[in-house]
Protein backbone atom coordinates (compact mmCIF):
# COMPACT_ATOMS: atom_id res chain seq x y z
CA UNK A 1 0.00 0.00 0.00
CA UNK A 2 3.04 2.64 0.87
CA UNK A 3 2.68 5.31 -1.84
CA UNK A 4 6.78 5.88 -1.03
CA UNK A 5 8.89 5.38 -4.18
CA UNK A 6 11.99 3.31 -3.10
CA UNK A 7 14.13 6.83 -4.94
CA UNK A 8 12.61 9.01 -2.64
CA UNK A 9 15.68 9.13 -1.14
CA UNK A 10 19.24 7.66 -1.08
CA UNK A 11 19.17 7.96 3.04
CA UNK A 12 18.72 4.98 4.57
CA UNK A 13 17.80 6.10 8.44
CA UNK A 14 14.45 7.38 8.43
CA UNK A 15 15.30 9.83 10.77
CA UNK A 16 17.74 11.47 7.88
CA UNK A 17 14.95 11.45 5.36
CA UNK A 18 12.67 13.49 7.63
CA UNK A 19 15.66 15.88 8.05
CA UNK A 20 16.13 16.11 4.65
CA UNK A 21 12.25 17.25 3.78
CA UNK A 22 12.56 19.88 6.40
CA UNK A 23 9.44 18.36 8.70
CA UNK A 24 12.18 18.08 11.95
CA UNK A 25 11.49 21.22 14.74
CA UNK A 26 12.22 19.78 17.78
CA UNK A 27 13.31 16.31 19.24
CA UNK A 28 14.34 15.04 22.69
CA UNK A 29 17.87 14.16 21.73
CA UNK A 30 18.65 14.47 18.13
CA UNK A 31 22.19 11.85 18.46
CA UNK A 32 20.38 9.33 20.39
CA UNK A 33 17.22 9.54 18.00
CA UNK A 34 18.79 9.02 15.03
CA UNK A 35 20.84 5.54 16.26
CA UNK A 36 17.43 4.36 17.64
CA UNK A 37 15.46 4.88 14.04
CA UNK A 38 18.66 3.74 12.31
CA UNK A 39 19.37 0.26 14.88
CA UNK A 40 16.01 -0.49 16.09
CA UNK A 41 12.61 -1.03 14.25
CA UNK A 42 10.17 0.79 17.12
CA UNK A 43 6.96 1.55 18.41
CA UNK A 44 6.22 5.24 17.49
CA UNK A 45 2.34 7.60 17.82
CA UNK A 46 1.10 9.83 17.18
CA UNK A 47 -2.33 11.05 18.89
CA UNK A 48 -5.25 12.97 16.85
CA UNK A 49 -8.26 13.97 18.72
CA UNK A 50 -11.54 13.59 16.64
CA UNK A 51 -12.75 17.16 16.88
CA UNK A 52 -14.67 16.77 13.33
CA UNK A 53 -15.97 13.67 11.43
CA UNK A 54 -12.92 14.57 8.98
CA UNK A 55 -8.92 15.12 9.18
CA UNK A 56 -8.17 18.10 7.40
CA UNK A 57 -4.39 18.59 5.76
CA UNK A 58 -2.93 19.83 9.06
CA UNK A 59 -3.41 16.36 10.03
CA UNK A 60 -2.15 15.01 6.50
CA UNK A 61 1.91 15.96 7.78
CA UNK A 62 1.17 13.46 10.45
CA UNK A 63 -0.14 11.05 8.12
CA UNK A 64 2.41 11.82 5.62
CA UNK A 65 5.45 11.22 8.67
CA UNK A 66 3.58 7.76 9.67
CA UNK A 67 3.76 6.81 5.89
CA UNK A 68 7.65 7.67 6.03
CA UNK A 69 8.34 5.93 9.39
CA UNK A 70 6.17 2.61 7.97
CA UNK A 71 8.05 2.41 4.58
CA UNK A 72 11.40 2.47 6.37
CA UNK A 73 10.52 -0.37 8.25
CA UNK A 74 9.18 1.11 11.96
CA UNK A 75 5.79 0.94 13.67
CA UNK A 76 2.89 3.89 13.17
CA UNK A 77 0.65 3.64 16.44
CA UNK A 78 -2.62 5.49 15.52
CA UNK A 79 -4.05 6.88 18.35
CA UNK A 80 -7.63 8.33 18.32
CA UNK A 81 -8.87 10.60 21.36
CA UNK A 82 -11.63 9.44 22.31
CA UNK A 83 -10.95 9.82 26.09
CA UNK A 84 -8.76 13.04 25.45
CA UNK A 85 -11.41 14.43 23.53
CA UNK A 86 -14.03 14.38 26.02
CA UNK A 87 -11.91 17.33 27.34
CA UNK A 88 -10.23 18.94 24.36
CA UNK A 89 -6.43 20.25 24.16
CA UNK A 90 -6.18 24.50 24.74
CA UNK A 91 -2.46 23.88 22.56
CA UNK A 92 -2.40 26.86 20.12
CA UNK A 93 -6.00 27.73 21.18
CA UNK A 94 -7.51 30.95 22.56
CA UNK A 95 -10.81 30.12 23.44
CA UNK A 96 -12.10 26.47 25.04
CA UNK A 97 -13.07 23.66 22.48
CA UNK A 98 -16.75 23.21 21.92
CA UNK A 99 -17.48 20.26 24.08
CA UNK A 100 -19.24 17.30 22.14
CA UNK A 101 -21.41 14.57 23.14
CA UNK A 102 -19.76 10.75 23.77
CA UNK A 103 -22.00 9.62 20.46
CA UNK A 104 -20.29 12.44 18.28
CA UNK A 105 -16.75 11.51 19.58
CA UNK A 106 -17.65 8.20 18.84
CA UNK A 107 -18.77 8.64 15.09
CA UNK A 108 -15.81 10.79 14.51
CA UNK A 109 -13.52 7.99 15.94
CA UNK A 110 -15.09 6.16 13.07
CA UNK A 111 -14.45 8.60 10.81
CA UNK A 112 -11.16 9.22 11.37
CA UNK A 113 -10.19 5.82 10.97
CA UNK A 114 -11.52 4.81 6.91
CA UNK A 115 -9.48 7.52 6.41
CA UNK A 116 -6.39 6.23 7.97
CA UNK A 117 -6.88 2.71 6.08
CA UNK A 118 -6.45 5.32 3.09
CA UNK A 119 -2.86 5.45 3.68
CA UNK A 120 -1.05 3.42 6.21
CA UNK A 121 -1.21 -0.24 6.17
CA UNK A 122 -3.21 -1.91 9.42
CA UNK A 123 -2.53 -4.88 11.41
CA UNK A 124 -6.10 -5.48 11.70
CA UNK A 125 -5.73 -8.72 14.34
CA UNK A 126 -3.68 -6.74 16.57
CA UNK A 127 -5.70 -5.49 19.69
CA UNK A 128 -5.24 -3.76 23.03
CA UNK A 129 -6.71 -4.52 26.42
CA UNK A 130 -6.78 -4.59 29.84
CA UNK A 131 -6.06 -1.73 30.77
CA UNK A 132 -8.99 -0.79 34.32
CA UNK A 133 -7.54 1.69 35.91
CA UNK A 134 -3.93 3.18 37.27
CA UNK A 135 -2.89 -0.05 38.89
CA UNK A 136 -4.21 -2.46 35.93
CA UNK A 137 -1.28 -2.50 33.17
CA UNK A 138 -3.12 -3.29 29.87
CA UNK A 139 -1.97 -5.74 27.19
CA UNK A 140 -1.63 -6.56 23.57
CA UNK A 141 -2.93 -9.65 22.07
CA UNK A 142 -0.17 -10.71 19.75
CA UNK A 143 3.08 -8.38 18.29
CA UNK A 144 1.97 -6.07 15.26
CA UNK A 145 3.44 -8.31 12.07
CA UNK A 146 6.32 -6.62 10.64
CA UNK A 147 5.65 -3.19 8.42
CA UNK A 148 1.94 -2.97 9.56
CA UNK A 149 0.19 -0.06 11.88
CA UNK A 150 -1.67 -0.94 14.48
CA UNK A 151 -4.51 2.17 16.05
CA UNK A 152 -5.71 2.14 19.84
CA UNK A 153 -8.63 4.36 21.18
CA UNK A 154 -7.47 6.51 24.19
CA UNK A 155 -10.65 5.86 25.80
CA UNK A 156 -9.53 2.21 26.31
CA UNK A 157 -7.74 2.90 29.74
CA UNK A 158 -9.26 6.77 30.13
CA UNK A 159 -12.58 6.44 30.42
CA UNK A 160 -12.50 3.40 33.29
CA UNK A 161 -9.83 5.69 35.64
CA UNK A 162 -10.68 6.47 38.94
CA UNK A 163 -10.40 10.01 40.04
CA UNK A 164 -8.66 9.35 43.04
CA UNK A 165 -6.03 6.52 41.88
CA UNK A 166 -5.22 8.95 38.98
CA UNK A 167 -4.37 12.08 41.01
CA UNK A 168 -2.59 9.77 43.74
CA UNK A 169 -0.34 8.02 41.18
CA UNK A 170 -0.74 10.43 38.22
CA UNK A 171 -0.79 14.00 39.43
CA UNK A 172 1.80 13.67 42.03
CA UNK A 173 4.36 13.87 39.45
CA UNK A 174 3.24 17.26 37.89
CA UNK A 175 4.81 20.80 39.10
CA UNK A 176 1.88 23.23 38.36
CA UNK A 177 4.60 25.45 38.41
CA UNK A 178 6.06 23.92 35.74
CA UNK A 179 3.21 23.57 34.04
CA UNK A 180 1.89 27.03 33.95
CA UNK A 181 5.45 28.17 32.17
CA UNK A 182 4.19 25.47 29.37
CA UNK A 183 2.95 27.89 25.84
CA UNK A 184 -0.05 25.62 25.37
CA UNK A 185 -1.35 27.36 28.85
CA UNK A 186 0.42 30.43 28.92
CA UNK A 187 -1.44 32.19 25.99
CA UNK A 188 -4.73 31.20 27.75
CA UNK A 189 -4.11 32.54 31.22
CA UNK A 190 -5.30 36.49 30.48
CA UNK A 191 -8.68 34.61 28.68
CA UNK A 192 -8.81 32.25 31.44
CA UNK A 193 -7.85 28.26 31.30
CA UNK A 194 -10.57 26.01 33.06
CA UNK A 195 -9.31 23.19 35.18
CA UNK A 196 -10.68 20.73 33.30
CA UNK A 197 -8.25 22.11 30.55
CA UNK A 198 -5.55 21.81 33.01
CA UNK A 199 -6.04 17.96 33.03
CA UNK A 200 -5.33 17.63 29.50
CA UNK A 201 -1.26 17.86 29.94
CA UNK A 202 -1.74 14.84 32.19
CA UNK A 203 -4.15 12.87 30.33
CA UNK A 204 -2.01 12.92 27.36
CA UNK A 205 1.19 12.20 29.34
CA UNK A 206 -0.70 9.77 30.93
CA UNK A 207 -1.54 7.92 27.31
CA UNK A 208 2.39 7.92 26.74
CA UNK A 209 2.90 6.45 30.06
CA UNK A 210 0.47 3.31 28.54
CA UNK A 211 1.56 2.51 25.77
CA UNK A 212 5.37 2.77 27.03
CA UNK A 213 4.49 0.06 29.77
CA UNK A 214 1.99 -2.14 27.75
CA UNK A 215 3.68 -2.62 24.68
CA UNK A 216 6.49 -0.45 24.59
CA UNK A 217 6.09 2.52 22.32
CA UNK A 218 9.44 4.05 22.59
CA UNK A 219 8.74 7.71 20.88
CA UNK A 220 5.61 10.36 20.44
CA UNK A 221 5.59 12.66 17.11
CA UNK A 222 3.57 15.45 16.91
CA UNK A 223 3.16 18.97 15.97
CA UNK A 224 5.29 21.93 17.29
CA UNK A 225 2.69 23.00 19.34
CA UNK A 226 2.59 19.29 21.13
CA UNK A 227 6.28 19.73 22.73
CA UNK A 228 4.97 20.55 25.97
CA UNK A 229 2.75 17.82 26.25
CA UNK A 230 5.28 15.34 25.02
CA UNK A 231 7.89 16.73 27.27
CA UNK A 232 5.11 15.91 29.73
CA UNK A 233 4.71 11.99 28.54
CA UNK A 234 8.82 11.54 28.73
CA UNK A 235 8.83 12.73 32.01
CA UNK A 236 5.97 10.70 33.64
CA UNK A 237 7.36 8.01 31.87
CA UNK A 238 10.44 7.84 33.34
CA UNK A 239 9.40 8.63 36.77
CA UNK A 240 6.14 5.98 37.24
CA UNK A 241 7.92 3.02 34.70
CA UNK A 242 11.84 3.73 34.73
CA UNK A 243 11.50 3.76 31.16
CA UNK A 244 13.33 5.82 28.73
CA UNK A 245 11.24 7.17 25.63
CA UNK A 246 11.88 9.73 23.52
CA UNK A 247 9.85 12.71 21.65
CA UNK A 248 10.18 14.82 18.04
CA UNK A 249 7.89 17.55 16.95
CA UNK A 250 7.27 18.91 13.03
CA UNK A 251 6.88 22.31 11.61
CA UNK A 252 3.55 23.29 11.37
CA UNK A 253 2.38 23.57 7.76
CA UNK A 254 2.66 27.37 7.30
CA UNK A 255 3.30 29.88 4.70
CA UNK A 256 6.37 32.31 3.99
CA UNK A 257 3.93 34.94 6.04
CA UNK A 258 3.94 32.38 9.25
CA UNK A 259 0.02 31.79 8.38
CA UNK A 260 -1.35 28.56 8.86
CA UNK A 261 -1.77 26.65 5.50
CA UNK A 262 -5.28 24.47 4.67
CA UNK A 263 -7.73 27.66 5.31
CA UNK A 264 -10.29 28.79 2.61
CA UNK A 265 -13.24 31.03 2.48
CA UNK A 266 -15.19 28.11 3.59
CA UNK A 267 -13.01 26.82 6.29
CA UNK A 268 -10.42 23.90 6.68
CA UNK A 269 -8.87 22.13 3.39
CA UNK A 270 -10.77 18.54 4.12
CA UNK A 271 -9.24 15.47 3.09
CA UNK A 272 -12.43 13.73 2.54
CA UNK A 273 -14.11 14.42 -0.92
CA UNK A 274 -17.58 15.51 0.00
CA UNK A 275 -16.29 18.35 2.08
CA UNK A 276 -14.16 19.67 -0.40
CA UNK A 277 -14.17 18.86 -3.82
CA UNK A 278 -10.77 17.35 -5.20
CA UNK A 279 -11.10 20.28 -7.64
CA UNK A 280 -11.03 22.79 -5.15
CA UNK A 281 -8.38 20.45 -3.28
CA UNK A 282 -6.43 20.72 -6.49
CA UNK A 283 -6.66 24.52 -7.00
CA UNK A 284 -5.91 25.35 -3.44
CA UNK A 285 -2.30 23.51 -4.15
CA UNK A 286 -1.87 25.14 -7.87
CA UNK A 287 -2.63 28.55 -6.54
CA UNK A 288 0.17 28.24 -3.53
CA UNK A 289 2.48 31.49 -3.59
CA UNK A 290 5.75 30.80 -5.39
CA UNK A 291 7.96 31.29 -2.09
CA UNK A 292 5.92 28.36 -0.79
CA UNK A 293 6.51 26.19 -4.06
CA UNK A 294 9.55 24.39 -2.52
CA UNK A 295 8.27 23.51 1.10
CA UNK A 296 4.66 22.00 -0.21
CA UNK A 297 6.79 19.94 -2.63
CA UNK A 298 8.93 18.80 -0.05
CA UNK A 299 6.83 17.66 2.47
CA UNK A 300 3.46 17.07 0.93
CA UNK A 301 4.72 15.39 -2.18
CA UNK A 302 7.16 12.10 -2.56
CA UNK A 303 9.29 13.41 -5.34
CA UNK A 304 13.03 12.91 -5.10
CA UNK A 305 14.76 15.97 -3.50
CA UNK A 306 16.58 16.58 -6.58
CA UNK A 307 13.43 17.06 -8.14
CA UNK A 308 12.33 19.02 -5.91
CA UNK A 309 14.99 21.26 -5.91
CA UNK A 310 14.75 21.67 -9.94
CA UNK A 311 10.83 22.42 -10.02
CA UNK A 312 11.69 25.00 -7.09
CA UNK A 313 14.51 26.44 -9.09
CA UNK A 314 12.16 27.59 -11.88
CA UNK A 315 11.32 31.45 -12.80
CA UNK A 316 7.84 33.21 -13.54
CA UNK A 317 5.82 31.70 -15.49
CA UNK A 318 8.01 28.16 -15.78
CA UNK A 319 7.30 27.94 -11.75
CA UNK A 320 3.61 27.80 -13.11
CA UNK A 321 4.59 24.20 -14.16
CA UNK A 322 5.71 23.25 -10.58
CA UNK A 323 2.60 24.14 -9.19
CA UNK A 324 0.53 22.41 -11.16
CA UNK A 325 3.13 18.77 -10.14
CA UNK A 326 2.37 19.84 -6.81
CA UNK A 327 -1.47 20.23 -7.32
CA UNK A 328 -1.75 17.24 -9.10
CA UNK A 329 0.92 14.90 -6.85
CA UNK A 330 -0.78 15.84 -3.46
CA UNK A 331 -4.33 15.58 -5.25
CA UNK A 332 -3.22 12.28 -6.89
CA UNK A 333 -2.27 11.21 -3.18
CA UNK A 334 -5.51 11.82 -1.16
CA UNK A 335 -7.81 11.37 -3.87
CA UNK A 336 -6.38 8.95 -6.03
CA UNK A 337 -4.89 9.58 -9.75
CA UNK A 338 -8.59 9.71 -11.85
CA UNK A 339 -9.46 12.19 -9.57
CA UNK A 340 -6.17 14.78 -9.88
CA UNK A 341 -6.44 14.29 -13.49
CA UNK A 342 -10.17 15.27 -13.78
CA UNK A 343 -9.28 18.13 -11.46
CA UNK A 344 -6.09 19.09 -13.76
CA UNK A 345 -8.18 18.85 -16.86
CA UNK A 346 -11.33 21.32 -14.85
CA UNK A 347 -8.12 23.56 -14.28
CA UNK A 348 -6.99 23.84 -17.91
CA UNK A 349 -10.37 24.49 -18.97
CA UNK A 350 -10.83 26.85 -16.56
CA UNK A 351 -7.40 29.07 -17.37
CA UNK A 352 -7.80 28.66 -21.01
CA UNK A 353 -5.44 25.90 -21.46
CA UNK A 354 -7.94 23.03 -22.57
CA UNK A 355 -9.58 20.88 -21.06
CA UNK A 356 -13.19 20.18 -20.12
CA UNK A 357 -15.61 21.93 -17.89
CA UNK A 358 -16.76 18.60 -16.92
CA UNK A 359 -14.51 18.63 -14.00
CA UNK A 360 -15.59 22.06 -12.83
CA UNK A 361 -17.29 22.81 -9.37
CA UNK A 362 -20.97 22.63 -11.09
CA UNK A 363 -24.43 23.38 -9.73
CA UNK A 364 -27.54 22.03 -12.02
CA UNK A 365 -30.06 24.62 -11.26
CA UNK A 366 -33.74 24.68 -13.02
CA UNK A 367 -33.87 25.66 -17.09
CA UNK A 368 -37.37 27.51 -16.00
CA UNK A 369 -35.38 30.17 -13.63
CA UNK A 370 -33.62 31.38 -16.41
CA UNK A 371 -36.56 31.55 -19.58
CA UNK A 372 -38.15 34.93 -20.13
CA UNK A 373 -36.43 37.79 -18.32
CA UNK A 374 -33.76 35.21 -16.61
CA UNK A 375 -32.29 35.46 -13.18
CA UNK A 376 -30.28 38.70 -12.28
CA UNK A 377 -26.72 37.93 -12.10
CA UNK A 378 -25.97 39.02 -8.69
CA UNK A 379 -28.53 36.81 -7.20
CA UNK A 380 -27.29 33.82 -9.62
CA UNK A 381 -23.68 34.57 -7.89
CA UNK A 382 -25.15 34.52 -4.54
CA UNK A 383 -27.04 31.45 -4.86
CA UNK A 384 -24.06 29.57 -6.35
CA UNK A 385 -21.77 31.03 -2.58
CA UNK A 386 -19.36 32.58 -4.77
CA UNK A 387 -20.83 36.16 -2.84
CA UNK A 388 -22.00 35.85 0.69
CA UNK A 389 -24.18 39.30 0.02
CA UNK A 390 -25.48 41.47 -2.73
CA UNK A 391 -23.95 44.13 -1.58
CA UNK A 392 -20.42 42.10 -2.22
CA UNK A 393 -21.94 40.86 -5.48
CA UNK A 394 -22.39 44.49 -6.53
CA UNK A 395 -18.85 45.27 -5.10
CA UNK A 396 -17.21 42.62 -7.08
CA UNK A 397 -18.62 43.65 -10.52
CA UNK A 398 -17.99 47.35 -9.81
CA UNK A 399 -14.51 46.26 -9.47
CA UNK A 400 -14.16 44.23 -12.62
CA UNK A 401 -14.36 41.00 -10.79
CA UNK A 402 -16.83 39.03 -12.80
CA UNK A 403 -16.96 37.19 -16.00
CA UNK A 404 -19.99 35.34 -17.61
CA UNK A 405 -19.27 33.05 -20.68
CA UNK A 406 -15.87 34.73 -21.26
CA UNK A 407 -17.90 38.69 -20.95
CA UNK A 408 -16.47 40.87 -18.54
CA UNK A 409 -19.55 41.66 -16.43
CA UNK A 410 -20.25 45.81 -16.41
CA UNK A 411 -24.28 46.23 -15.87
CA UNK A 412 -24.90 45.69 -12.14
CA UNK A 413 -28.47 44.79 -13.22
CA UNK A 414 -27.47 42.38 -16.01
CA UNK A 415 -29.55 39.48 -16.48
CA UNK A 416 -28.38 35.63 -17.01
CA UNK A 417 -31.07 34.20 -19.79
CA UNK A 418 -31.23 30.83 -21.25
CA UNK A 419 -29.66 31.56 -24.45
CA UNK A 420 -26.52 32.75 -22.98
CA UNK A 421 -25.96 29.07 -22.17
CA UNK A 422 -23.93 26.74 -24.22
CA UNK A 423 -24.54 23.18 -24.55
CA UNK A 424 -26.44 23.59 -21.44
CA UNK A 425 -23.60 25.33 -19.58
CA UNK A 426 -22.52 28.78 -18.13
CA UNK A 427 -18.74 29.66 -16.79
CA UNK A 428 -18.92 32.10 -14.04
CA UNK A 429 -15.60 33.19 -13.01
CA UNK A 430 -14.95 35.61 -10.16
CA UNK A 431 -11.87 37.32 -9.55
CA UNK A 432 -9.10 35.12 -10.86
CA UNK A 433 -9.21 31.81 -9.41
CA UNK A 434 -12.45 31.11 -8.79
CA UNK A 435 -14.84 29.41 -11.77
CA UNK A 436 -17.89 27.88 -11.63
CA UNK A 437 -20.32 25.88 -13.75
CA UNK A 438 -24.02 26.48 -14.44
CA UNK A 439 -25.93 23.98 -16.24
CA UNK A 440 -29.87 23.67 -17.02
């Protein structure tokens, strides 16, 4: 299943491949890291908590670091929140999650996992239990065959703790002081930070602790704004087990400005289909700025670094040509290769360069609304969300910002009529990246 082309890269310690894609921010200790990945085949997670019913491509790097760590030969542990997200982690955060009901956690646990089976191979047989409480060490059934994942559920040896065991056992190895100097609580303190916020550091330590003791995962990965919490798990897990583990944390997908990467007008950059379209996927990725080119190929893409380093090399409008590998590699990726070419070809058509609008974000709408006087063109835009107002409708052709059928759009009253289609079909375009289909 591992989408990893053997020339991805001529380092053989996985630890050196990371290094070389740029994903390494942080690690425990990088010397004694890098002979463990390079001598050892380990135990690694890497925790998501199922806030949605979807991962969005902040949680693709994970995925993407899992699928590196299980083609050189080492073990992903998945592991879904659904104890830890009963509470919900205030890590780059300024306001208090929205808590959700145990069914919703649940379905998103669910959720979350078809879309792993997307891209990391499973050990499906493998299973963990046991675990009742502090003093109840849990166990797996049989070892994880060689090269294959296995995912645990948080919840497993959360949910059945007992208050009082926990804080005994648990807490007593937490300095608040220590833990109030951590950034994931610091940046809440003026807004306020609820205690049951303040548990989350030890929950998640707590989950290393586990799976350190039960079946001897020996690091956590995460995102930069994890290290306190994973300094948390190393420590606890040295002091309750005697057990040395280690801890690495990734760059944050960003862009040159420091802004988080994956946001649209209509939210988070989904992975799965029905939330966003792999055309929209696709043009999100096409329409990167060029001082971005270089990082997205590197870390979202499994192209050979010398590659990489030739598409990023390229000037004006040749670097046009790199961002359309990088559209359609990642697209190809989460959405498979029909998919990234139907979305290329949408693209083409789209910008003039062939193609068909087949594979165009379309809306069939009613031949009957546009007979006789038609539908006014602002309310057509508004109904198809490329406006959220009329007033921005009117805005946008004031300011040149609106095509019909090729027609730059002048009369703020204009009128979109039946005959104006062709074939059945009507390309709206607003500003310069944004097209849509009509068709009756």
């Amino acid at each position: 299943m591992n989408f990893i082309p053997d020339n991805v890269s001529e380092h053989t310690n996985v630890y050196d491949v990371l290094k070389e894609r740029g994903f390494i921010e942080q690690t425990t200790d990088d010397e004694a890291i890098r002979e463990l990945l390079g001598k050892e085949k380990i135990k690694f997670y890497i925790g998501f908590d199922p806030t949605a019913d979807c991962l969005h491509v902040g949680h693709f790097m994970q995925v993407i670091i899992m699928m590196y760590m299980q083609k050189y030969g080492h073990t992903p542990v998945v592991l879904i929140g659904g104890g830890t997200g009963m509470i919900g982690d205030p890590s780059g955060r300024t306001d208090m999650r929205q808590m959700m009901t145990p069914d919703t956690i649940q379905d998103n646990c669910n959720c979350f996992k078809k879309l792993f089976d997307k891209f990391i191979d499973f050990d499906e047989e493998w299973q963990y239990s046991g675990n009742n409480g502090v003093y109840s060490p849990g166990k797996e059934n049989k070892t994880p065959e060689p090269g294959k994942a296995v995912c645990v559920n948080n919840a497993s040896w959360l949910l059945p703790l007992n208050y009082i065991e926990f804080i005994r056992e648990i807490g007593k190895h937490f300095s608040v002081n220590n833990m109030l100097r951590a950034e994931c609580f610091k940046q809440r303190m003026e807004k306020g930070l609820s205690f049951l916020e303040f548990n989350y550091m030890l929950m998640q330590s707590y989950d290393f602790m586990v799976m350190a003791r039960d079946f001897d995962c020996k690091m956590q990965f995460g995102g930069n704004d994890q290290w306190s919490n994973v300094l948390g798990g190393i420590e606890l897990t040295r002091k309750a087990c005697d057990k040395q583990v280690y801890g690495m944390t990734f760059s944050l997908l960003t862009t040159s400005e420091g802004k988080k990467m994956g946001k649209t007008q209509k939210g988070a950059l989904w992975l799965n289909a029905e939330k966003t379209s792999p055309y929209e996927f696709y043009q999100y990725w096409r329409n990167v700025a060029d001082a971005d080119v270089e990082k997205c190929l590197r870390m979202l893409t499994f192209l050979p670094m010398d590659e990489v380093k030739r598409l990023a090399s390229l000037k004006d409008a040749e670097l046009n040509k790199a961002k359309e590998i990088l559209a359609f590699e990642v697209t190809k990726l989460v959405h498979g290769e029909e998919e990234a070419k139907k979305a290329q070809e949408g693209a083409r058509a789209a910008f003039g360069g062939g193609g068909s609008m087949d594979n165009m974000p379309t809306t069939k709408m009613d031949r009957a609304q546009f007979e006789g006087e038609g539908m006014g063109v602002v309310t057509l835009i508004k109904t198809l969300g490329l406006v959220p107002s009329n007033a921005e409708g009117f805005r946008t052709i004031e300011q040149g910002g609106l095509t019909v059928a090729g027609e730059k759009v002048t009369d703020r009253k204009m009128n979109i009529t039946a005959d104006m289609f062709e074939d059945g079909k009507l390309l709206i375009k607003k500003g310069k990246k944004k097209f849509h289909v009509v068709e009756i």
